[in-house]
N, C-alpha and C. Protein backbone atom coordinates (compact mmCIF):
# COMPACT_ATOMS: atom_id res chain seq x y z
N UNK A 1 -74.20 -23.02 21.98
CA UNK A 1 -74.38 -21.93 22.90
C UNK A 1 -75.61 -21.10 22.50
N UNK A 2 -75.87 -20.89 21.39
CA UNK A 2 -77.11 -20.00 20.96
C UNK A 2 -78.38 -20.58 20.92
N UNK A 3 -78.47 -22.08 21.00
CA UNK A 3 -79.41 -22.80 21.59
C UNK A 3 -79.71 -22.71 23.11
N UNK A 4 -78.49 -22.68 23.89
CA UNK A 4 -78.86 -22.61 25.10
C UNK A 4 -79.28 -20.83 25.42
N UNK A 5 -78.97 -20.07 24.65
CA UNK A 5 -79.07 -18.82 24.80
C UNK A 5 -80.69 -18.46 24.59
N UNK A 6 -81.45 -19.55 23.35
CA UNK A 6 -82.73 -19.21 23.25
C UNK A 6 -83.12 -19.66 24.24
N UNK A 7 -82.87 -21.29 24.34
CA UNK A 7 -83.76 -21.97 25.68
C UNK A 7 -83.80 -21.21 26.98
N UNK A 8 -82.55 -20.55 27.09
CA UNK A 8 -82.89 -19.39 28.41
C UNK A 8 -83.46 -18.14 28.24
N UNK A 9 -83.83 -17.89 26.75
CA UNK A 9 -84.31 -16.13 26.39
C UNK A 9 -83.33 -15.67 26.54
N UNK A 10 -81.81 -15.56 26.88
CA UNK A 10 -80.65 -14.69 27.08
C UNK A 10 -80.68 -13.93 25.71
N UNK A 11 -81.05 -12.43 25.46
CA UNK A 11 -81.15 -12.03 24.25
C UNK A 11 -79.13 -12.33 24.04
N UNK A 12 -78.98 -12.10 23.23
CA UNK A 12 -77.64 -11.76 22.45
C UNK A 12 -76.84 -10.56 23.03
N UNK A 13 -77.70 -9.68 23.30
CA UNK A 13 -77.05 -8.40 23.40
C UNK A 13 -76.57 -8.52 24.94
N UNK A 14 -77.46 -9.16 25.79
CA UNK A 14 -76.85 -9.23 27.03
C UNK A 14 -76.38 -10.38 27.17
N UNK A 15 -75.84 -11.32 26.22
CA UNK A 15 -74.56 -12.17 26.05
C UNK A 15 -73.41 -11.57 25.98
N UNK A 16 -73.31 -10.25 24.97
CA UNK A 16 -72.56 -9.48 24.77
C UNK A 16 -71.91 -9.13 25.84
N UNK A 17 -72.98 -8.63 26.62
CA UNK A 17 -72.46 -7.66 27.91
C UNK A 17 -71.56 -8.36 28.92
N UNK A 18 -72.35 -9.46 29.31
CA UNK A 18 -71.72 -10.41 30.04
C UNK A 18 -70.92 -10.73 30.06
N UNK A 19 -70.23 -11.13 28.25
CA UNK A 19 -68.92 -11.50 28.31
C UNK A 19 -67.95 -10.48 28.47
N UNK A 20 -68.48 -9.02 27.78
CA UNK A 20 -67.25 -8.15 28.10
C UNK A 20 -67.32 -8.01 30.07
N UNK A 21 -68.47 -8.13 30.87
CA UNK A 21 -68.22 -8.11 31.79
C UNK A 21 -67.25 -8.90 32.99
N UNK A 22 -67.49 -10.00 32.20
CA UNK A 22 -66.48 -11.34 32.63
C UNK A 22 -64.84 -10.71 31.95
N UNK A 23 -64.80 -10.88 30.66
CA UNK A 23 -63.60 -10.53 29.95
C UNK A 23 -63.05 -9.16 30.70
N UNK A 24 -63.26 -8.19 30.93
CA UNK A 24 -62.76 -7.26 31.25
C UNK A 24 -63.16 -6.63 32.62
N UNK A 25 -63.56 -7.66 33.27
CA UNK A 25 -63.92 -7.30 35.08
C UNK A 25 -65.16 -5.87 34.89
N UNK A 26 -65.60 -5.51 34.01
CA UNK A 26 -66.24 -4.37 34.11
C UNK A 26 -67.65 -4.36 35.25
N UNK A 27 -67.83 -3.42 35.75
CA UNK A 27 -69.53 -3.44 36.33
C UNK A 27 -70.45 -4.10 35.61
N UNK A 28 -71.54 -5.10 36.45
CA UNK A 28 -72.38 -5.97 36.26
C UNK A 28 -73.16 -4.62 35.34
N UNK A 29 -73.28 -3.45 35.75
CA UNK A 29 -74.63 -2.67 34.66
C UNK A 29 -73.92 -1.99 33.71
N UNK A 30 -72.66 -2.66 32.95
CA UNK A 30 -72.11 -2.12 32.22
C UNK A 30 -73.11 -1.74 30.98
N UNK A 31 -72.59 -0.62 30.36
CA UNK A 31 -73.79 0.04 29.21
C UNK A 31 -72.85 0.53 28.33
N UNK A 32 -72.96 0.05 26.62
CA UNK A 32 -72.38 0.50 25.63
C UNK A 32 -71.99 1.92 25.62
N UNK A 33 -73.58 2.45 26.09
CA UNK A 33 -72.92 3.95 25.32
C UNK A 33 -72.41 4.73 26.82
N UNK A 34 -72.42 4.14 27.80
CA UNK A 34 -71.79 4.84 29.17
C UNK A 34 -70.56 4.46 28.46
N UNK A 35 -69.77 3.38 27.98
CA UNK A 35 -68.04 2.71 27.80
C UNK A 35 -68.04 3.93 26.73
N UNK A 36 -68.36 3.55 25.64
CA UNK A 36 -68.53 4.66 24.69
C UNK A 36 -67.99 5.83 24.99
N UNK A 37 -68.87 6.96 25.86
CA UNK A 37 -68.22 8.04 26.05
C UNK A 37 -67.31 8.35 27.74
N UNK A 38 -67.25 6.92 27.78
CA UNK A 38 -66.15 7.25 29.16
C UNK A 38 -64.95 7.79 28.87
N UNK A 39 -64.37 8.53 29.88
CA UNK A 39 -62.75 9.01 29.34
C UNK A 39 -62.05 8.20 29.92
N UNK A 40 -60.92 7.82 29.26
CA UNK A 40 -59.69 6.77 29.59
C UNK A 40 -59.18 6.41 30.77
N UNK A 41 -58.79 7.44 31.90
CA UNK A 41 -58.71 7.85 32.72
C UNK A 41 -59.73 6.81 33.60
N UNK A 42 -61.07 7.17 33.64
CA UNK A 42 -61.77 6.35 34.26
C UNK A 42 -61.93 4.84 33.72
N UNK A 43 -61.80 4.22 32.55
CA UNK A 43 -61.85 2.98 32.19
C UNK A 43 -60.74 2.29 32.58
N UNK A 44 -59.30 3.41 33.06
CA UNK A 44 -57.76 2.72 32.88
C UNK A 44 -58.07 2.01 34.90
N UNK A 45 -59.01 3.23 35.25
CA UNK A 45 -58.74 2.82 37.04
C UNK A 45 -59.39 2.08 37.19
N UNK A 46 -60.02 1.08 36.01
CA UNK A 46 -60.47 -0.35 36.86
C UNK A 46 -59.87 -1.25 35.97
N UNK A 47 -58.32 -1.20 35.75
CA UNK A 47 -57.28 -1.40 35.50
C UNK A 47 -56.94 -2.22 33.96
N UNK A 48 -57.85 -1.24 33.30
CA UNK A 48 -57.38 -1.56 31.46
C UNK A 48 -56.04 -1.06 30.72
N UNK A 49 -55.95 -1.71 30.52
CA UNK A 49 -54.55 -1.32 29.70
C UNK A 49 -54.88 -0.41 28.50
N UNK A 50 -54.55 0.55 28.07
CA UNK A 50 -54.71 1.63 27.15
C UNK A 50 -55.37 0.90 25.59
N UNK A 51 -54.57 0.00 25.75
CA UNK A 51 -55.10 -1.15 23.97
C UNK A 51 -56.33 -1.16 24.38
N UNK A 52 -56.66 -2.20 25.93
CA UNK A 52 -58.26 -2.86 25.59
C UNK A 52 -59.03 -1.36 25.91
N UNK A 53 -58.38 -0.35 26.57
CA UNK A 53 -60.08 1.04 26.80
C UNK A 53 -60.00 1.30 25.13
N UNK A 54 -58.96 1.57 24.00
CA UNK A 54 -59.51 1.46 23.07
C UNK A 54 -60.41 0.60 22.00
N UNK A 55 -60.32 -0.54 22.74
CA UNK A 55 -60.85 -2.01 22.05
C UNK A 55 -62.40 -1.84 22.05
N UNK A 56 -62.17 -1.64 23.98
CA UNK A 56 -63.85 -1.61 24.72
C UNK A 56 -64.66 -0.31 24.22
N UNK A 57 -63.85 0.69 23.92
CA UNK A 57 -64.63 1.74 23.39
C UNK A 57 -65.22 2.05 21.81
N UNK A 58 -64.16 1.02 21.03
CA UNK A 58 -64.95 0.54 19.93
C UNK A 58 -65.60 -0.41 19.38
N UNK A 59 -65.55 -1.22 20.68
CA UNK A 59 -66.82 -2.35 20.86
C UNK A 59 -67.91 -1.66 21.13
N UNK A 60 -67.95 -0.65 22.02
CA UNK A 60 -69.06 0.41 22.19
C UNK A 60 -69.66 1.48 21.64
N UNK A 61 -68.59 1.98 20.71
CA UNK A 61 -69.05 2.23 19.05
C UNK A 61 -69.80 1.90 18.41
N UNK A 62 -69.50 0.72 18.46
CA UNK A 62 -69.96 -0.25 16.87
C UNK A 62 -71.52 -0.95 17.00
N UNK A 63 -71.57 -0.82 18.72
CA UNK A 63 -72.77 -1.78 19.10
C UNK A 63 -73.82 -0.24 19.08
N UNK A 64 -73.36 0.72 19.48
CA UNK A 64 -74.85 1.51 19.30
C UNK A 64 -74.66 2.32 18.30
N UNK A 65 -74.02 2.32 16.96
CA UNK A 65 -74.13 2.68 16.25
C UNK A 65 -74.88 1.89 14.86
N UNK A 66 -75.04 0.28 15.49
CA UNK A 66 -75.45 -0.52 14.90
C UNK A 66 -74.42 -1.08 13.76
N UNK A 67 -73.16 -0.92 13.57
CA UNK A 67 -71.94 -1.03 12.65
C UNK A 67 -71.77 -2.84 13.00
N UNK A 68 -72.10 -2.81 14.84
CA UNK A 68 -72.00 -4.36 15.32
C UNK A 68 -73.44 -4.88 15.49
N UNK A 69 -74.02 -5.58 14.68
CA UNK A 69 -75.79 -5.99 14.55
C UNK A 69 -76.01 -6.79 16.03
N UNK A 70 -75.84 -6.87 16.88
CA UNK A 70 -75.47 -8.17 17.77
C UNK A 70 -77.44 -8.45 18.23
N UNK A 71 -78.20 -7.71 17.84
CA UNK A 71 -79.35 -7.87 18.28
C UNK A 71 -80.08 -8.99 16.84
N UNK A 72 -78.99 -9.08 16.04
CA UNK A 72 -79.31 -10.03 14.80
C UNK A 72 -78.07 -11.12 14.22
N UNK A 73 -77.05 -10.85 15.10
CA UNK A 73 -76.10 -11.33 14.50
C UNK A 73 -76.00 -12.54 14.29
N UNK A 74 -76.87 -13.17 14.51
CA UNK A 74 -77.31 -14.99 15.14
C UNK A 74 -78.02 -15.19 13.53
N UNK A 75 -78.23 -14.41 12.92
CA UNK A 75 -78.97 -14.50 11.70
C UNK A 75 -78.58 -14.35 10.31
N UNK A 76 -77.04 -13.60 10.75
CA UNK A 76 -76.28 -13.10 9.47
C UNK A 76 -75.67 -14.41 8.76
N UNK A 77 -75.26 -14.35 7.60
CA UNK A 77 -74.25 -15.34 7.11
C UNK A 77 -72.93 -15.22 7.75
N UNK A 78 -72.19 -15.89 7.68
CA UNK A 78 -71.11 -16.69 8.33
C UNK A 78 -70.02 -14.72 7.73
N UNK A 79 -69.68 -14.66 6.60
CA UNK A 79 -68.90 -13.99 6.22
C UNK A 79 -69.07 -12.42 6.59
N UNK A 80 -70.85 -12.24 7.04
CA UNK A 80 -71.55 -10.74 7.26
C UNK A 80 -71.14 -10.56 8.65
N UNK A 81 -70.67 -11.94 9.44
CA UNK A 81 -70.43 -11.78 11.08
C UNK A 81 -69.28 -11.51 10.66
N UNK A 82 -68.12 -12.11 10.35
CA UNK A 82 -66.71 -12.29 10.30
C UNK A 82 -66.34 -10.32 9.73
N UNK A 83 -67.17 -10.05 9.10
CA UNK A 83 -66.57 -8.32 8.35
C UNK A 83 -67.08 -7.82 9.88
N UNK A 84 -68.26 -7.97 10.20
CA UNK A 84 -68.79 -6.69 11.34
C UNK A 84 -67.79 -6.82 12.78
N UNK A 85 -68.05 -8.44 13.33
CA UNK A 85 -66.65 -8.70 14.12
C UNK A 85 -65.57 -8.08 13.82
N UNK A 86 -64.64 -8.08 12.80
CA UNK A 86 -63.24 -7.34 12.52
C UNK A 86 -63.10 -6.53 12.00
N UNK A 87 -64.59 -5.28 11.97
CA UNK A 87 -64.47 -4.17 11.96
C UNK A 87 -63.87 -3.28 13.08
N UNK A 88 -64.81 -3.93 14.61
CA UNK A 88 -64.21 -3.35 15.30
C UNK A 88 -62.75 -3.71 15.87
N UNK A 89 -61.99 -2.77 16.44
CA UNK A 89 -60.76 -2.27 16.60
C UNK A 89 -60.31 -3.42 17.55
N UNK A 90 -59.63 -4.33 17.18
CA UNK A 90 -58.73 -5.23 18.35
C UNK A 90 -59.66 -6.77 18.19
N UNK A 91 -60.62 -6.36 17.33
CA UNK A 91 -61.01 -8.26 17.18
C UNK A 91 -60.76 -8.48 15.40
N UNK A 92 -60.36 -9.58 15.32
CA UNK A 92 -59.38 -9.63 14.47
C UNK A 92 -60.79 -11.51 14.02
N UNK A 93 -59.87 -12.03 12.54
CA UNK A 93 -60.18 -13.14 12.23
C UNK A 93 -60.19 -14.36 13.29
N UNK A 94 -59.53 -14.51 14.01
CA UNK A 94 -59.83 -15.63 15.20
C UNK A 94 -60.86 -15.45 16.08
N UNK A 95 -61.03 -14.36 16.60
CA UNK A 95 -62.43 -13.54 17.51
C UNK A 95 -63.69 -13.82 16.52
N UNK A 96 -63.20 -13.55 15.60
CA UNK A 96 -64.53 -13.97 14.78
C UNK A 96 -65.04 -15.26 14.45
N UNK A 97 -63.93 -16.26 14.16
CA UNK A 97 -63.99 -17.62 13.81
C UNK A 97 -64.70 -18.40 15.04
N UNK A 98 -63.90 -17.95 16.22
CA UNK A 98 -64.25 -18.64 17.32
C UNK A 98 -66.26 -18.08 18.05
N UNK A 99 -66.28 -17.01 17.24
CA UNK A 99 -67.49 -16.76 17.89
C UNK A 99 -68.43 -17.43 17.07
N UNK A 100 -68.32 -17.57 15.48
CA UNK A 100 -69.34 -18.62 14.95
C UNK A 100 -68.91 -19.59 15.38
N UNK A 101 -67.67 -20.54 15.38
CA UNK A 101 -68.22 -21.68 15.98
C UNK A 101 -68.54 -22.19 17.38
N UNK A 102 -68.42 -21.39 18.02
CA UNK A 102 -68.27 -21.48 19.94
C UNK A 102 -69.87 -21.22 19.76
N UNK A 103 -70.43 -19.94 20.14
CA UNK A 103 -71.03 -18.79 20.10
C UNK A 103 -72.39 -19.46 19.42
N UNK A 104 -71.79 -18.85 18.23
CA UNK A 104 -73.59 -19.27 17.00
C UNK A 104 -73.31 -21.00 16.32
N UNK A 105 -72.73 -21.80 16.94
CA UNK A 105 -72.27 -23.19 16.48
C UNK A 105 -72.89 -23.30 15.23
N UNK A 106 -71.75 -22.59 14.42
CA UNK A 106 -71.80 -22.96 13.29
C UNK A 106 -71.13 -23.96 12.45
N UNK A 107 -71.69 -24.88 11.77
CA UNK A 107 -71.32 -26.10 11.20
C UNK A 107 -69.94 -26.11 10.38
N UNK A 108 -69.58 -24.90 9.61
CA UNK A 108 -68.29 -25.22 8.80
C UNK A 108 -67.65 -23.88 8.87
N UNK A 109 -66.99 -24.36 10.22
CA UNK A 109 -65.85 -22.79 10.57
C UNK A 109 -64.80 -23.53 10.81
N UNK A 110 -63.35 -23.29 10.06
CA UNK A 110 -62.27 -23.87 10.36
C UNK A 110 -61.27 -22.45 10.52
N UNK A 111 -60.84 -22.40 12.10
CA UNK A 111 -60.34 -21.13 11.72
C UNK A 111 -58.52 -21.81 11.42
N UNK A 112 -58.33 -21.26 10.45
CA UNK A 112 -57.04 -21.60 9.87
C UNK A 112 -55.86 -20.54 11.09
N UNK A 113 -56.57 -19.47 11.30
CA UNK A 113 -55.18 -19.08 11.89
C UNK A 113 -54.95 -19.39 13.45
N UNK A 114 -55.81 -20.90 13.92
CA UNK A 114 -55.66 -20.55 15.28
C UNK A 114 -54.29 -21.57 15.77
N UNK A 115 -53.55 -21.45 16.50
CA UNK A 115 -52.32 -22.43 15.97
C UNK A 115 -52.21 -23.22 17.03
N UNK A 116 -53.16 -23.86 17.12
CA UNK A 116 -53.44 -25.50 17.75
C UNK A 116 -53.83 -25.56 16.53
N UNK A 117 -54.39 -25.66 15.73
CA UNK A 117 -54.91 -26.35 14.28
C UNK A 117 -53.58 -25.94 13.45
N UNK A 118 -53.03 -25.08 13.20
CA UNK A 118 -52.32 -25.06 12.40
C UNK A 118 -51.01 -26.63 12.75
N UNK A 119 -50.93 -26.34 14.28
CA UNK A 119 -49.91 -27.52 14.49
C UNK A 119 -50.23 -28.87 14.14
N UNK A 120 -51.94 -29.26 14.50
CA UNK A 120 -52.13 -30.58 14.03
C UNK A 120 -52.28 -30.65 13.00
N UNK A 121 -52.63 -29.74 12.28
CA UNK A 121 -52.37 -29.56 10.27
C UNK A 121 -51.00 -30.43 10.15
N UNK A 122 -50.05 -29.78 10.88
CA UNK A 122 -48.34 -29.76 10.27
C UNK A 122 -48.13 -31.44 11.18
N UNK A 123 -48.40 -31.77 11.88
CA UNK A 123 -48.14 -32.80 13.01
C UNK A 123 -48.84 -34.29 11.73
N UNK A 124 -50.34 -34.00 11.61
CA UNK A 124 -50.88 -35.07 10.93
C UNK A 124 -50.27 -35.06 9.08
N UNK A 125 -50.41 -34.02 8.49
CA UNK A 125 -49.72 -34.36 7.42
C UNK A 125 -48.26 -34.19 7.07
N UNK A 126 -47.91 -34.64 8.35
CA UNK A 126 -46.47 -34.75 8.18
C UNK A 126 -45.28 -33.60 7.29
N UNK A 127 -45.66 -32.51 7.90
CA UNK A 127 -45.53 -31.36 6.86
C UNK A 127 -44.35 -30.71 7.74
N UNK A 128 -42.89 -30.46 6.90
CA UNK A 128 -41.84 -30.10 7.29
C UNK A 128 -41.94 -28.42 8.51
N UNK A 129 -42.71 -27.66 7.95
CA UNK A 129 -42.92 -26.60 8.65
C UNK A 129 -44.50 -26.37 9.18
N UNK A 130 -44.76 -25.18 9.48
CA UNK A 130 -46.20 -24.73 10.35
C UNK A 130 -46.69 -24.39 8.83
N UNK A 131 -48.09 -24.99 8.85
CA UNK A 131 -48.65 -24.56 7.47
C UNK A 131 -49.28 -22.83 7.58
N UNK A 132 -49.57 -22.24 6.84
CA UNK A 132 -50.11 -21.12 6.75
C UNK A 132 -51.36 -20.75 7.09
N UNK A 133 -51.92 -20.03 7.24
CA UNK A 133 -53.53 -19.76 7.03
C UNK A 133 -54.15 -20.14 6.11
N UNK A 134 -53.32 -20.14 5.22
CA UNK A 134 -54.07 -20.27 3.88
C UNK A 134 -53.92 -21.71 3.39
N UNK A 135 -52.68 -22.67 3.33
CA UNK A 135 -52.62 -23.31 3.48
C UNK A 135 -53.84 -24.63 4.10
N UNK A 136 -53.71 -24.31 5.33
CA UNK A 136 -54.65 -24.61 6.56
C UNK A 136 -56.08 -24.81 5.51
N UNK A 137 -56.33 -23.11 5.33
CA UNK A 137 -57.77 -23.11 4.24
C UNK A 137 -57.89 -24.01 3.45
N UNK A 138 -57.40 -23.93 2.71
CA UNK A 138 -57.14 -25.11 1.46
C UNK A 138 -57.32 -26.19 1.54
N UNK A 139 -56.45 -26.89 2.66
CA UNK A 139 -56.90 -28.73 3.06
C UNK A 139 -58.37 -28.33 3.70
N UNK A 140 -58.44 -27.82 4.43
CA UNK A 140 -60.02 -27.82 5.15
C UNK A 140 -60.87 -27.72 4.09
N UNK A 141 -60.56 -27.55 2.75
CA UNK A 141 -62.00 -27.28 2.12
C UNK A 141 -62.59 -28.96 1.62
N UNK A 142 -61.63 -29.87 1.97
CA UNK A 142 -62.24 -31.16 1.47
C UNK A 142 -62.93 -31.46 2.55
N UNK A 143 -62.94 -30.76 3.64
CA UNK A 143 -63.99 -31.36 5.24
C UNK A 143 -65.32 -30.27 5.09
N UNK A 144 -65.70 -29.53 4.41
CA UNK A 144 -67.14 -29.28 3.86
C UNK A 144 -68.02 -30.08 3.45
N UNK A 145 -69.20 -29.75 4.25
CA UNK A 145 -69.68 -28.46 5.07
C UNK A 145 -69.38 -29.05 6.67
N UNK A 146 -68.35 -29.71 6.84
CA UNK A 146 -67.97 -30.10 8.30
C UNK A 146 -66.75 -29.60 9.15
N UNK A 147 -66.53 -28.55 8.53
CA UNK A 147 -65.27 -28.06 9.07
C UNK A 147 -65.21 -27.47 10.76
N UNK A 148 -66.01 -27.35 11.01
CA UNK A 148 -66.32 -27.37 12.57
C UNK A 148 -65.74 -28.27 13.23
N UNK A 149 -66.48 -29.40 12.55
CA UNK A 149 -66.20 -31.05 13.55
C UNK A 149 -64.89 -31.51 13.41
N UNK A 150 -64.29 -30.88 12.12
CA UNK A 150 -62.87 -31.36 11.53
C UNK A 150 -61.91 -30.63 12.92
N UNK A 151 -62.18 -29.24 13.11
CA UNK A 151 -61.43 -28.21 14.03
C UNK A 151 -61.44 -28.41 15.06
N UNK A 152 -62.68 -29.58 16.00
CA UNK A 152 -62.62 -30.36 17.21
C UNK A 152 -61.53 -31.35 17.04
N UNK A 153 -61.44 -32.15 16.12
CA UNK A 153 -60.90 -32.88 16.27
C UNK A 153 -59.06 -32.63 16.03
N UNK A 154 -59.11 -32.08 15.66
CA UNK A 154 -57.69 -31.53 15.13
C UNK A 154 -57.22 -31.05 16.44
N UNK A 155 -58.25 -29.95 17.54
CA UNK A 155 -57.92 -29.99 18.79
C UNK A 155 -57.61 -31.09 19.46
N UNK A 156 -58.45 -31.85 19.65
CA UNK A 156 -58.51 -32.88 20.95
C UNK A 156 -57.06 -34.03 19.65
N UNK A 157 -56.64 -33.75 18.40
CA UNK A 157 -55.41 -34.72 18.11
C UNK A 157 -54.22 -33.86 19.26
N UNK A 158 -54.34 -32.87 19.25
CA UNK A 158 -53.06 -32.01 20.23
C UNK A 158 -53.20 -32.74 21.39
N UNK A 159 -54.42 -32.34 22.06
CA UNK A 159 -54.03 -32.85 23.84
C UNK A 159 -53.92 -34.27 24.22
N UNK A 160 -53.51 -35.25 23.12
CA UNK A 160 -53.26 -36.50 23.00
C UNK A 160 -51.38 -36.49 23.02
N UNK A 161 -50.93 -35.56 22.18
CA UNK A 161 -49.52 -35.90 22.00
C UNK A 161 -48.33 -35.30 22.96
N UNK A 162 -48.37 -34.50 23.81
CA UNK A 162 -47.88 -34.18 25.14
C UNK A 162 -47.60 -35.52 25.55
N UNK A 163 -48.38 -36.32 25.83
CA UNK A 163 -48.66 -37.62 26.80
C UNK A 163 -47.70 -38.79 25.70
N UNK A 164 -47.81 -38.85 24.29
CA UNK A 164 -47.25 -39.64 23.85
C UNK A 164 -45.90 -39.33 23.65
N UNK A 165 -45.62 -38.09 23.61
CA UNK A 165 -43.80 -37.72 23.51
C UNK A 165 -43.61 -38.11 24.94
N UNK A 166 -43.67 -37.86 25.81
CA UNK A 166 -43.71 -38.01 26.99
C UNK A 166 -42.92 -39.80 27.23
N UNK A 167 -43.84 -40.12 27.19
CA UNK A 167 -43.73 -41.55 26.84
C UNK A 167 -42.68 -42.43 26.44
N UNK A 168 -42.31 -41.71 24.94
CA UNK A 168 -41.68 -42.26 23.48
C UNK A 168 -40.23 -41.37 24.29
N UNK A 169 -40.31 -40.40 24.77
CA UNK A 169 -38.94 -39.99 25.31
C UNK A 169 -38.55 -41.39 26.48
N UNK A 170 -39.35 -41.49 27.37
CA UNK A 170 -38.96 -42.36 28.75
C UNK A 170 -38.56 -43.58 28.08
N UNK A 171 -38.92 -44.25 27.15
CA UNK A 171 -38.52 -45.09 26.54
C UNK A 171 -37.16 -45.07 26.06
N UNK A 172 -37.08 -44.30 25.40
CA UNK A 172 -35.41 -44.23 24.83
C UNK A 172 -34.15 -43.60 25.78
N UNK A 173 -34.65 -43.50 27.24
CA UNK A 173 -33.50 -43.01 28.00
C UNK A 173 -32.95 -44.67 28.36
């Protein structure tokens, strides 16, 4: 995505925008520091739920206070995105995971807590319960520096097995 983002000049920052514009129906000329100091009231009547006007307003914090680098964030190390991401209020370790590897396609992001991976964790190594986050971490560190490609595939093992229970049930009726 950040390849296609240069090849189009799309700076970052109005990637940003876009997506909260998409994500949260907001006005096409949405502006940090207009969300910023909007009152609730007006963010709730284009029908936010009280969580995201606080989410969106400290997404709008963080971006013109510079707390969220997003005019560099394409440049930081992997761990400098993941702190500034889950600084602000309501994006958490998965928001972050998924934006290096979606976003800035970064080569070795395994997000352990997203639970389609956690299930094909527990599904492929035959593992009595849902493995942990940490867990999760741990086996992924033998798929370095490929843990990206490991986290595709661990997806696309899920949308294979629907179809084979499926199956393996019709059989045994």
């Amino acid at each position: 995505m950040l390849h296609q983002l240069k090849r189009h000049r799309i700076p970052i920052k109005a990637f940003f925008r876009q997506s909260l514009v998409l994500t949260y129906a907001l006005p096409q000329d949405f502006n940090a520091s207009v969300r910023r100091d909007a009152d609730v009231a007006a963010l709730k009547s284009v029908g936010l739920s009280s969580a995201k006007t606080t989410y969106i307003r400290s997404l709008a914090e963080h971006v013109v206070s510079g707390a969220l680098d997003i005019d560099h964030i394409d440049t930081l190390p992997d761990d400098e995105v993941r702190r500034q991401i889950t600084s602000v209020k309501g994006l958490g370790p998965w928001t972050a995971d998924m934006f290096l590897l979606i976003h800035l396609q970064r080569p070795d992001v395994l997000s352990g807590g997203d639970l389609g991976i956690r299930q094909a964790v527990q599904r492929l190594y035959k593992l009595d319960h849902l493995p942990s986050v940490k867990e999760v971490d741990e086996i992924g560190l033998k798929w370095r520096p490929h843990r990206s490609l490991a986290g595709f595939y661990l997806w696309a093992s899920n949308r294979t097995v629907p179809a084979a229970r499926a199956t393996a049930k019709s059989r045994g009726r």
